[in-house]
Protein backbone atom coordinates (compact mmCIF):
# COMPACT_ATOMS: atom_id res chain seq x y z
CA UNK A 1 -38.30 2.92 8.58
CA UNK A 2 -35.17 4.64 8.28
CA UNK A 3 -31.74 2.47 7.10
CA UNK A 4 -29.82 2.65 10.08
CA UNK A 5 -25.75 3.20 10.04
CA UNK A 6 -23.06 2.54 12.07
CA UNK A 7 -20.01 4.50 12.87
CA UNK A 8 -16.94 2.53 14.41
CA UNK A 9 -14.44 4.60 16.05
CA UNK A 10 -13.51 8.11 15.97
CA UNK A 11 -14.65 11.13 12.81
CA UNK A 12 -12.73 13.90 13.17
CA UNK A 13 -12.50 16.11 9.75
CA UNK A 14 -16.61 15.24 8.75
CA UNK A 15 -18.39 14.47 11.81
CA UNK A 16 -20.85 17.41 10.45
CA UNK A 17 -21.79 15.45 7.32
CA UNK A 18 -22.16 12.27 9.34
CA UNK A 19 -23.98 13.97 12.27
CA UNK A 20 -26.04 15.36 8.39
CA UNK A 21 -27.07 12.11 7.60
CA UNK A 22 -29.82 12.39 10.63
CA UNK A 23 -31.98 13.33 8.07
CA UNK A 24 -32.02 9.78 5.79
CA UNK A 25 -30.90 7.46 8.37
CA UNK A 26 -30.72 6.55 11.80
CA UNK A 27 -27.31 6.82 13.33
CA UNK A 28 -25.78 4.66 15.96
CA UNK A 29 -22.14 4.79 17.29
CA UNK A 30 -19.65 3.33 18.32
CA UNK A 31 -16.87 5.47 19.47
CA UNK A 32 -15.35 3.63 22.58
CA UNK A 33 -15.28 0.09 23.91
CA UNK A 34 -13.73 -2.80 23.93
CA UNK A 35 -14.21 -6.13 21.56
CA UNK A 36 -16.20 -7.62 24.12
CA UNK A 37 -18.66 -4.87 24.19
CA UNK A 38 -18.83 -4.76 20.36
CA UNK A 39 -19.13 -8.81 20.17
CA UNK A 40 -22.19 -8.70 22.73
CA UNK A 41 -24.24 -5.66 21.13
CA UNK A 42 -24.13 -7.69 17.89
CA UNK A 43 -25.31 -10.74 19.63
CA UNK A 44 -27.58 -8.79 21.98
CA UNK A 45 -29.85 -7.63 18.86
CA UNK A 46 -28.54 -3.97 19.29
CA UNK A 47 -27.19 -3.74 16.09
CA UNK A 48 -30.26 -5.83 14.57
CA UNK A 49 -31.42 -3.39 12.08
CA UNK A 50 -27.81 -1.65 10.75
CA UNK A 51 -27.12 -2.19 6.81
CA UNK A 52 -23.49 -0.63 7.06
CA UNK A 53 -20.68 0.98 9.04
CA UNK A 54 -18.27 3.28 8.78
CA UNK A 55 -14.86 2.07 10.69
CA UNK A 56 -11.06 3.05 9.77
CA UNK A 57 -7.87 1.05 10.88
CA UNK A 58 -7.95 3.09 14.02
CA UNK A 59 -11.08 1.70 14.98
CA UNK A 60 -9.15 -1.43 15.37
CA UNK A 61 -8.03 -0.55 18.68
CA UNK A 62 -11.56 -0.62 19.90
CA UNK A 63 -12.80 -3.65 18.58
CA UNK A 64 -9.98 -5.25 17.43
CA UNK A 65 -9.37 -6.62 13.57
CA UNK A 66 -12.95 -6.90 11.61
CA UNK A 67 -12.01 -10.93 11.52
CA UNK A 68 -13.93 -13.83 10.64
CA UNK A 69 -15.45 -13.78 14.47
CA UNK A 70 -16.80 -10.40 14.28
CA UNK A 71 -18.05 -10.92 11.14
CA UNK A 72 -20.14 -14.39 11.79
CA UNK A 73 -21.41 -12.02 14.16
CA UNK A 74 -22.71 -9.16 12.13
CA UNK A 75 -26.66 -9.27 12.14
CA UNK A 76 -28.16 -10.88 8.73
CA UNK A 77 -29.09 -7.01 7.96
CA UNK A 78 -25.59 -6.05 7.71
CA UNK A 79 -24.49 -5.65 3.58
CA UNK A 80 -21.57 -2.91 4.03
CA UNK A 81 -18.84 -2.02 5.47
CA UNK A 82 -17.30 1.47 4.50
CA UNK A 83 -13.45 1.31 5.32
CA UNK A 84 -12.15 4.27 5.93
CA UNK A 85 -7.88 3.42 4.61
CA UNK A 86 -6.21 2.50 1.72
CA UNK A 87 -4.98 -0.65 2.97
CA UNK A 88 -7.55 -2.73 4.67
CA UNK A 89 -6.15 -5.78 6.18
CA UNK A 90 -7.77 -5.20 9.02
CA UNK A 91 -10.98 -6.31 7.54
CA UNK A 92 -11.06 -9.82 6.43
CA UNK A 93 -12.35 -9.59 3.32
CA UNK A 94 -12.79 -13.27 2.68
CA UNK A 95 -14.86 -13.61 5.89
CA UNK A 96 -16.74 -10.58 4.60
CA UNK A 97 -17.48 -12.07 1.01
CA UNK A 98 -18.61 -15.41 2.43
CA UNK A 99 -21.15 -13.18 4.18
CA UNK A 100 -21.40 -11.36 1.16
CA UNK A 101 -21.49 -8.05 2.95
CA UNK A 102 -19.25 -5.88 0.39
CA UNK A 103 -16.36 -3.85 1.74
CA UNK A 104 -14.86 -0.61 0.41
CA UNK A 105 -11.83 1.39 0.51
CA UNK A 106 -10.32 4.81 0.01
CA UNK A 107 -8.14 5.23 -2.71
CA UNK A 108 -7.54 7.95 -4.72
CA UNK A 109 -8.19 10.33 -1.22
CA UNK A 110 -4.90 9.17 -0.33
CA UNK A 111 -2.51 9.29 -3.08
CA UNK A 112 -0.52 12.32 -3.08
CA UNK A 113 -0.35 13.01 0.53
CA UNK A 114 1.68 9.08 0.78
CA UNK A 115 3.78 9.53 -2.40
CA UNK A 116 5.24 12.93 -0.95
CA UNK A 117 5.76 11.74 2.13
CA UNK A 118 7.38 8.54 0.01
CA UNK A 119 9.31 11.23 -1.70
CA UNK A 120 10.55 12.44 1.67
CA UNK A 121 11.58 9.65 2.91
CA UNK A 122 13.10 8.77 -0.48
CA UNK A 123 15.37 11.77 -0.07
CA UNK A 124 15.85 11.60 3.42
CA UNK A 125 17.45 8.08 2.53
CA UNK A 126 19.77 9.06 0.04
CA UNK A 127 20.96 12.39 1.94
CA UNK A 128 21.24 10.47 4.96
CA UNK A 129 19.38 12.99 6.82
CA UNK A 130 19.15 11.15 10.11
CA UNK A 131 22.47 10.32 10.78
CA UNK A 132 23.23 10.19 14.89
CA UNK A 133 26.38 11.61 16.88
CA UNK A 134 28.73 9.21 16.42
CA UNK A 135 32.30 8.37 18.45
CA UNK A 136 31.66 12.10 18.83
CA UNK A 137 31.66 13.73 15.69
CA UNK A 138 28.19 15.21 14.68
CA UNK A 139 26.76 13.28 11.80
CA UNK A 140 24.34 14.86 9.65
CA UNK A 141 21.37 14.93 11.24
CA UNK A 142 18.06 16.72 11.34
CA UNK A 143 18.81 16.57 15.13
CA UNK A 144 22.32 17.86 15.42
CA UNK A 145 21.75 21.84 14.78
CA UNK A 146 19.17 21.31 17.73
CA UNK A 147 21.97 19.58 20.18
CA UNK A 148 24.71 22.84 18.88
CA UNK A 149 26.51 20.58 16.21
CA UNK A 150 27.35 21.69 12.70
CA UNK A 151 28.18 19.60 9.89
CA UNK A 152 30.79 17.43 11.37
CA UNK A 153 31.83 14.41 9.97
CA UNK A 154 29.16 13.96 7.49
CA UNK A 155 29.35 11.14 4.94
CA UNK A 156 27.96 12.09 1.47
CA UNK A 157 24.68 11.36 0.05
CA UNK A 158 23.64 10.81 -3.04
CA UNK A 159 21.43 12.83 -5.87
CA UNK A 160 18.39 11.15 -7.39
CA UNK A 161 19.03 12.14 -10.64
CA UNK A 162 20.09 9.36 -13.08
CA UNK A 163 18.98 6.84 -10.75
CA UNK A 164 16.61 3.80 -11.41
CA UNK A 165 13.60 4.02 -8.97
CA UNK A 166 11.48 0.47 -9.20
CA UNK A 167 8.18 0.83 -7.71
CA UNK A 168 6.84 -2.52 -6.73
CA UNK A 169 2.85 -1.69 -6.93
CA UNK A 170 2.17 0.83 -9.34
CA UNK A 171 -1.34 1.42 -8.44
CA UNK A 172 -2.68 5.35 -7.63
CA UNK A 173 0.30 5.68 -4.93
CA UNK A 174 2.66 4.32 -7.09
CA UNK A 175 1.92 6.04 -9.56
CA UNK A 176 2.15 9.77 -7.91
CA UNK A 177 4.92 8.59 -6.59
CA UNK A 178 6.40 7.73 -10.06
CA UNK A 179 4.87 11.34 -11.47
CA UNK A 180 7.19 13.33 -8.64
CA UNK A 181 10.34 10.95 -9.05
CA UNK A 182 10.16 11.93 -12.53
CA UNK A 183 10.70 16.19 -11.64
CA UNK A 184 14.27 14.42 -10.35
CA UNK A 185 15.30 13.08 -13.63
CA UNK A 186 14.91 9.48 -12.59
CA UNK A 187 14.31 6.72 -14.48
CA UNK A 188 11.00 4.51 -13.94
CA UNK A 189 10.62 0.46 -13.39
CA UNK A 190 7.61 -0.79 -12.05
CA UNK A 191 6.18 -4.42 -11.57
CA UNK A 192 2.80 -5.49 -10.91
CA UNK A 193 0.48 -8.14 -11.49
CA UNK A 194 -0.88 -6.82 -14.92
CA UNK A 195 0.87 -4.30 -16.85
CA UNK A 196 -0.24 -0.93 -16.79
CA UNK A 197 -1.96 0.54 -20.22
CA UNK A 198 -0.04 3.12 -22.19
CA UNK A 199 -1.80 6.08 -20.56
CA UNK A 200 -0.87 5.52 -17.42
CA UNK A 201 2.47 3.62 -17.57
CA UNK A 202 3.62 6.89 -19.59
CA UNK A 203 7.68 6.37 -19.59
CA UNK A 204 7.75 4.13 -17.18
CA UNK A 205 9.16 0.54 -18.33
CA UNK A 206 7.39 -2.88 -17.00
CA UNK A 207 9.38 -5.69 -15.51
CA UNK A 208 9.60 -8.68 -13.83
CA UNK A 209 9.93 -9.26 -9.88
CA UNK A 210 13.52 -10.12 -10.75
CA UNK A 211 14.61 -7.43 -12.89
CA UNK A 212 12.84 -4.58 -10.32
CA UNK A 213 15.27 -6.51 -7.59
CA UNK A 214 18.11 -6.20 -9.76
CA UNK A 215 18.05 -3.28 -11.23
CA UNK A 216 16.61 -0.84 -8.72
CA UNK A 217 18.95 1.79 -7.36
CA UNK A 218 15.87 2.66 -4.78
CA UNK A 219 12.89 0.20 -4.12
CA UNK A 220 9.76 1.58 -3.55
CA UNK A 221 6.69 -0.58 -2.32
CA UNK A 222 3.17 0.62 -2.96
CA UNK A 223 1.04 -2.22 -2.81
CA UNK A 224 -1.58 -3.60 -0.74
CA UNK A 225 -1.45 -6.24 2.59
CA UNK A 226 -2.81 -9.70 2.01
CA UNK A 227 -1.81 -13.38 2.33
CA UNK A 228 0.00 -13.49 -0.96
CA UNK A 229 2.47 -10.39 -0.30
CA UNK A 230 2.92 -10.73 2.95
CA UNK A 231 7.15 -10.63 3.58
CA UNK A 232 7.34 -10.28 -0.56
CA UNK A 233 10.58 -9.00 0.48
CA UNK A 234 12.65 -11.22 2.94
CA UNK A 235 15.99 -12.55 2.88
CA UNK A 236 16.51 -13.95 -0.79
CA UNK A 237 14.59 -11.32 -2.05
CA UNK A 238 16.66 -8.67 -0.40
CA UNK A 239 19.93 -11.07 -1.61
CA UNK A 240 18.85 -10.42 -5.13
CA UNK A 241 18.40 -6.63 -5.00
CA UNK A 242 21.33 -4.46 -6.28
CA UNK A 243 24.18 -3.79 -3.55
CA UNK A 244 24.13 -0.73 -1.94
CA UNK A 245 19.93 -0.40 -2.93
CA UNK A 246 17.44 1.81 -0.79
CA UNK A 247 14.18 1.18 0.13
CA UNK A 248 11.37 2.74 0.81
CA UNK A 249 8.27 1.64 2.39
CA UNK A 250 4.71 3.93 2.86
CA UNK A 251 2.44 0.65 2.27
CA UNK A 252 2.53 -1.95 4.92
CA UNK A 253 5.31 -2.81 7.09
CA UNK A 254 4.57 -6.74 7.10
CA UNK A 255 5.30 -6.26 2.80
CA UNK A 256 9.20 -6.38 4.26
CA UNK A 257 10.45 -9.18 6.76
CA UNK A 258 11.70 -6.28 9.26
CA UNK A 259 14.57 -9.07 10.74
CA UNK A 260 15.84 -9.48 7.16
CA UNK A 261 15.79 -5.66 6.39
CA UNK A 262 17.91 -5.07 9.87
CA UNK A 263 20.75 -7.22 8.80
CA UNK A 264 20.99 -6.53 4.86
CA UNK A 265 21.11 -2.92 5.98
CA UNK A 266 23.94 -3.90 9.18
CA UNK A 267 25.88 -5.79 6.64
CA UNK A 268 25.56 -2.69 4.15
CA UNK A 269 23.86 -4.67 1.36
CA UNK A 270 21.44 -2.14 2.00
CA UNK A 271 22.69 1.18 2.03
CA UNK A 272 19.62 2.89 3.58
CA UNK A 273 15.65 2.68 4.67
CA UNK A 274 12.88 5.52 4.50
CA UNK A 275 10.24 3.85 6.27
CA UNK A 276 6.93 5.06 7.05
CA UNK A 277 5.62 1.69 8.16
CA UNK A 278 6.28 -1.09 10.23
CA UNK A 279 5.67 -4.93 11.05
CA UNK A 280 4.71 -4.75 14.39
CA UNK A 281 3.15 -1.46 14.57
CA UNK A 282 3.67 0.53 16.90
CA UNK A 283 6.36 -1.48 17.89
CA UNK A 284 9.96 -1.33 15.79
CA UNK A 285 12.12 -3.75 14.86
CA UNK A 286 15.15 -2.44 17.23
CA UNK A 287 17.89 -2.77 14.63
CA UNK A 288 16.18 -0.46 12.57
CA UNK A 289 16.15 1.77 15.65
CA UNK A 290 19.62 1.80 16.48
CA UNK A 291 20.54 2.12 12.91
CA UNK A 292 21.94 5.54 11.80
CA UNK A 293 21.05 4.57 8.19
CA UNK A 294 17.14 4.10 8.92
CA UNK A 295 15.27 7.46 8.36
CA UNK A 296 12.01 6.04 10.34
CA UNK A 297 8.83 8.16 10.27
CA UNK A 298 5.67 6.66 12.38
CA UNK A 299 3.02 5.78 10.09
CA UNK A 300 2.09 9.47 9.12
CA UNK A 301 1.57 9.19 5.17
CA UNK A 302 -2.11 10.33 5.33
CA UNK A 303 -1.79 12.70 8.30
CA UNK A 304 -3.02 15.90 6.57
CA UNK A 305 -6.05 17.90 7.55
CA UNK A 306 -6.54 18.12 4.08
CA UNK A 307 -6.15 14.47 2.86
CA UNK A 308 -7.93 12.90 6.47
CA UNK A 309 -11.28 14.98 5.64
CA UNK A 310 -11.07 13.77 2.34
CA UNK A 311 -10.70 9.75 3.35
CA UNK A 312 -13.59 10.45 5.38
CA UNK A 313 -15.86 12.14 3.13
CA UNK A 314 -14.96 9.68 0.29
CA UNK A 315 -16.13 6.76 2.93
CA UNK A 316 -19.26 8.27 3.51
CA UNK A 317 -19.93 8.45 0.03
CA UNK A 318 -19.69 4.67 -0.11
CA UNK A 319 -21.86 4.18 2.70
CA UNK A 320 -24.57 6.49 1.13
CA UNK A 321 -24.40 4.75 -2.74
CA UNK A 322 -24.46 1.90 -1.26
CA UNK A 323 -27.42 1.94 1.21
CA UNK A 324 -29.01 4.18 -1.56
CA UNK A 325 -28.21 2.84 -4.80
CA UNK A 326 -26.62 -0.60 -4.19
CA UNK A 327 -23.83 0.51 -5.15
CA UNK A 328 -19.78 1.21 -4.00
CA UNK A 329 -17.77 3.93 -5.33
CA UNK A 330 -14.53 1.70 -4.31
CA UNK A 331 -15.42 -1.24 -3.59
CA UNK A 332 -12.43 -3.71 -2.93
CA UNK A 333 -10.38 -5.31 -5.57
CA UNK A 334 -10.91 -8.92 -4.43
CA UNK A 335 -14.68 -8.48 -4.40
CA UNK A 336 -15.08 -6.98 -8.17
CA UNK A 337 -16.32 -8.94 -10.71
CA UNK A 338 -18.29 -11.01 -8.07
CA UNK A 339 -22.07 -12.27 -9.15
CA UNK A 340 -23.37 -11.11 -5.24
CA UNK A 341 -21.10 -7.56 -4.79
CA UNK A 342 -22.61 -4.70 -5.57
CA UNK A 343 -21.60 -2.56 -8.82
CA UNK A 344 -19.13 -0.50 -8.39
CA UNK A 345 -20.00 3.26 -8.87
CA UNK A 346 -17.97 5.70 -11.38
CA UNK A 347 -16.81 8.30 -8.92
């Protein structure tokens, strides 16, 4: 017989390749539904025969986070699931590995499309492009042409060149990121867990948690959701960074406490936010709202034709070596290196 697949949620960019697959597997779906209906067809024997799935972090919506409940679930056929994100805490990848059912993600697909749009927002921050009518005057504002104000009273920005940008994550993201900072003439700190090796560090210097706080001029985090750097930057953290600091954030909005950002950047210890991301999504922390120093963009770092297609053709290749060859193309960091998971795959 046939492996059989699943897809969770929606496929909007490469439904042909998946609708392709016909011809080596047998497809099921599930496109809409609630939790309840997802629990029940795994306990009903429905999804008896599926090896692996497809889902995203929009499929979340549908059958809520893939937790340790869904997962206990999953029928004893089940070995993969293909996540179709970058970040993928909404897969419990602990749950998953007790299971031993190997999870994969898409980086790489997603690099460039979240670094410019980190570069953006990087800009936007220091230029203080969003700056709201205020006490009458018209602000600076990517609004205020629109509502038939000039320049007004517009408070300066600030250039990027000769600044220190410390990227907190250098992985793929952080990296791009780092590659388009450098056409500004900045200067490059990065921390991470391990140091990068000389071919991809390239100029930029290593340092410690407490020297990227201190001496970045803009903060920019590019590192992955999980228990361990969850609020890595609340209240003492932000008390340590340089006065007058911006930060950025395309990774995950629970990396920042969003309380803690709201008053450092009332009290002016931060100067100003580029934020892509948020705690609560889609739900805003309301003093970042009100806030004329907050350039706020809602979650779009990946929202290209071009860079969507390519997440979704990358996760299809990792349901394919897998169910083929045993194998991932990306599988997870947390499950490489373990005696069950399956090798991962040179893409």
């Amino acid at each position: 017989m046939a492996p059989t697949v699943l897809l969770v949620g929606e496929m909007r960019n490469a439904i042909g390749v998946w609708r392709a697959l016909s011809s080596k597997y047998t497809l099921l779906e599930f496109q809409t539904g609630t939790r309840e209906e997802f629990l029940a067809n795994c306990r009903n024997g429905i999804y008896d025969s599926v090896v692996g799935c497809y889902r995203s972090n929009s499929s979340t919506k549908y059958t809520g986070r893939f937790d340790a409940e869904i997962v206990d679930v999953l029928p004893k056929s089940w070995r993969y699931i293909a996540h179709n994100g970058a970040g993928y805490d909404s897969v419990d990848v602990d749950a998953c590995s007790r299971r031993q059912i190997a999870v994969s993600n898409t980086p790489i697909a997603v690099d460039d499309a979240t670094a410019d749009v980190g570069i953006f927002l990087m800009l936007g921050a220091l230029r203080n492009i969003y700056v709201e009518l205020y006490h009458d005057l018209a602000h600076f504002s990517i609004t205020a042409l629109r509502a038939g104000n000039w320049l007004g009273e517009t408070p300066l920005g600030h250039d990027p060149k000769g600044k220190t940008l410390g990227i907190l994550g250098m992985g793929g993201i952080g990296r791009a990121f780092a590659h388009r900072a450098r056409a500004f003439g900045m200067r490059i700190i990065y921390h991470n867990r391990r140091r990068l090796e000389p071919s991809l560090e390239k100029d930029a210097e290593y340092v410690s948690f407490d020297e990227l706080l201190a001496k970045s001029d803009i903060l920019s985090l590019n590192l992955a959701l999980n228990e361990s750097t969850r609020h890595i930057i609340g209240a003492p953290e932000l008390a340590r960074t340089k006065p007058g600091v911006v930060i950025v954030n395309t990774a995950r909005g629970a990396l920042i406490d969003e309380a803690a950002l709201s008053e450092a950047l009332d009290s002016g210890h931060v100067s100003a936010v580029g934020l892509d991301v948020y705690e609560h999504e889609p739900d805003v922390h309301p003093g970042l709202i009100k806030n004329e120093r907050a350039f706020l963009l809602p979650h779009v770092g990946t929202h290209t034709y071009e860079t969507s297609r390519d997440m979704e053709l990358l996760v299809l290749k990792n349901l394919e070596a897998a169910v083929d060859e045993g194998k991932m193309l990306t599988l997870v960091a947390e499950q490489k290196g373990l005696e069950w998971a399956p090798q991962a795959k040179k893409l």
